[in-house]
Protein backbone atom coordinates (compact mmCIF):
# COMPACT_ATOMS: atom_id res chain seq x y z
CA UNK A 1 9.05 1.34 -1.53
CA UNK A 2 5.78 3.12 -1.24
CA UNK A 3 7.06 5.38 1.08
CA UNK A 4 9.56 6.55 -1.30
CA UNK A 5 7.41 6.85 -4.17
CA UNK A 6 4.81 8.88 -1.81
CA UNK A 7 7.95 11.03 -1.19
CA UNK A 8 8.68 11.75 -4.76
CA UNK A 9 5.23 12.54 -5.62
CA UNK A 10 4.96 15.05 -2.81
CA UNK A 11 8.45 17.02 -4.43
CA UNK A 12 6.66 17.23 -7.69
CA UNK A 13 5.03 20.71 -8.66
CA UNK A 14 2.17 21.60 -11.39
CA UNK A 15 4.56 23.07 -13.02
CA UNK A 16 6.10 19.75 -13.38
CA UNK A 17 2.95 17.68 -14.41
CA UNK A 18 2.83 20.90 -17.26
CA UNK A 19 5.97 19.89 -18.63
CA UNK A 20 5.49 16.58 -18.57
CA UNK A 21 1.83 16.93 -20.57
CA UNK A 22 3.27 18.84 -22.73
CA UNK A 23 5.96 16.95 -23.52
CA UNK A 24 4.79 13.43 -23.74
CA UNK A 25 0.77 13.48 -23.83
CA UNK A 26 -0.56 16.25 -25.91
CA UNK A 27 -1.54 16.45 -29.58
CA UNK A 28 1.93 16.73 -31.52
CA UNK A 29 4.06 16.81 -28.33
CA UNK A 30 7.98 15.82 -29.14
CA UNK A 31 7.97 12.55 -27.29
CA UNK A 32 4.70 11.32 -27.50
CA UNK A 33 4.32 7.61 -28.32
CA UNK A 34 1.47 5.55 -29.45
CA UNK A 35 0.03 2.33 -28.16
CA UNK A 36 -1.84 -0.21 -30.51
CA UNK A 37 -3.67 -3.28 -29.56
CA UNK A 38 -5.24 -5.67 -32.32
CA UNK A 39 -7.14 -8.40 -30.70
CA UNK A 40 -8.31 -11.53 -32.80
CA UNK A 41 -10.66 -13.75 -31.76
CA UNK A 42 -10.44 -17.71 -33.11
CA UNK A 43 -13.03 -17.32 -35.66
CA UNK A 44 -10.54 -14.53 -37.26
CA UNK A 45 -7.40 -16.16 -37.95
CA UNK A 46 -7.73 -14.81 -41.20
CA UNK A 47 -7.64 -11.50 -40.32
CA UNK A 48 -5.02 -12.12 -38.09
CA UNK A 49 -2.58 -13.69 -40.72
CA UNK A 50 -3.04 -10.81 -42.76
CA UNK A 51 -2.30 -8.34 -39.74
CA UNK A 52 0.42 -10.14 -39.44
CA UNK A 53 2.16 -10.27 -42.61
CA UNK A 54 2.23 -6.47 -42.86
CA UNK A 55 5.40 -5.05 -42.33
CA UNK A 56 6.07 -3.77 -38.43
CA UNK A 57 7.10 0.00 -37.53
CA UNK A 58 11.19 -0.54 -36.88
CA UNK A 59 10.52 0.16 -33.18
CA UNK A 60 7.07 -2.11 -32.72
CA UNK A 61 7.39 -4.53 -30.42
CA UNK A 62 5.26 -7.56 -31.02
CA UNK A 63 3.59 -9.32 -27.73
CA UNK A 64 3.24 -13.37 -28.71
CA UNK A 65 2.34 -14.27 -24.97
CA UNK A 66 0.34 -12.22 -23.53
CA UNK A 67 0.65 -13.57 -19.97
CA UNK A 68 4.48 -13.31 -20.10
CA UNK A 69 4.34 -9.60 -21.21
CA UNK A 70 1.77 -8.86 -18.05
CA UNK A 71 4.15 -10.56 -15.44
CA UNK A 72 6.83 -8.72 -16.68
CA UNK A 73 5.54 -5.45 -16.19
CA UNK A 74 6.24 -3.30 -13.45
CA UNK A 75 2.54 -2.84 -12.37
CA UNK A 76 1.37 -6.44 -13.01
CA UNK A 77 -1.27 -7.33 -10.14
CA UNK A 78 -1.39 -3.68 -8.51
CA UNK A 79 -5.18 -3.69 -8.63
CA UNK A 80 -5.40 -7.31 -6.74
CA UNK A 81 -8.15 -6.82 -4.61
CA UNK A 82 -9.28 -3.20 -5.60
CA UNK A 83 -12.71 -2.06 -6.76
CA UNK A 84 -14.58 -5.09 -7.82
CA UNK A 85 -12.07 -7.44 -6.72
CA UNK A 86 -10.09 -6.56 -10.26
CA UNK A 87 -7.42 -8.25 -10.73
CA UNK A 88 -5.20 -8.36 -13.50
């Protein structure tokens, strides 16, 4: 598999990583999409409650387990090992 995705990146041009910047990253770019994380800690449930009774964008997605949602993802445990011995 890493071979393959080695040989992908290497058929990608600048031109490409431009387009694909522009398209999803930058300020006001058509596709862009925004991440946010609330983290409570116990002594906050409060807060939390409150968070929580607000009404959710129509596409959020809510994450109740946290370790479920890393195992599922695609990258979950790349970095086993890494600098510092990170692991996810």
């Amino acid at each position: 598999m890493l071979l393959q995705q080695v040989a992908a990146l290497k058929q990608l041009t600048q031109q490409d990583l431009i387009d694909f910047f522009d398209e999803h990253v930058k300020v006001g770019a058509p596709r862009k999409r925004t991440l946010s994380v609330r983290v409570y800690g116990k002594l906050h449930s409060c807060e939390y409650a409150s968070d929580k009774s607000q009404q959710l964008p129509p596409n959020a997605v809510p994450i109740e387990d946290i370790f479920s949602f890393r195992r599922s993802q695609p990258l979950y445990g790349s970095f086993k090992g890494g600098f510092g011995h990170m692991k996810l």
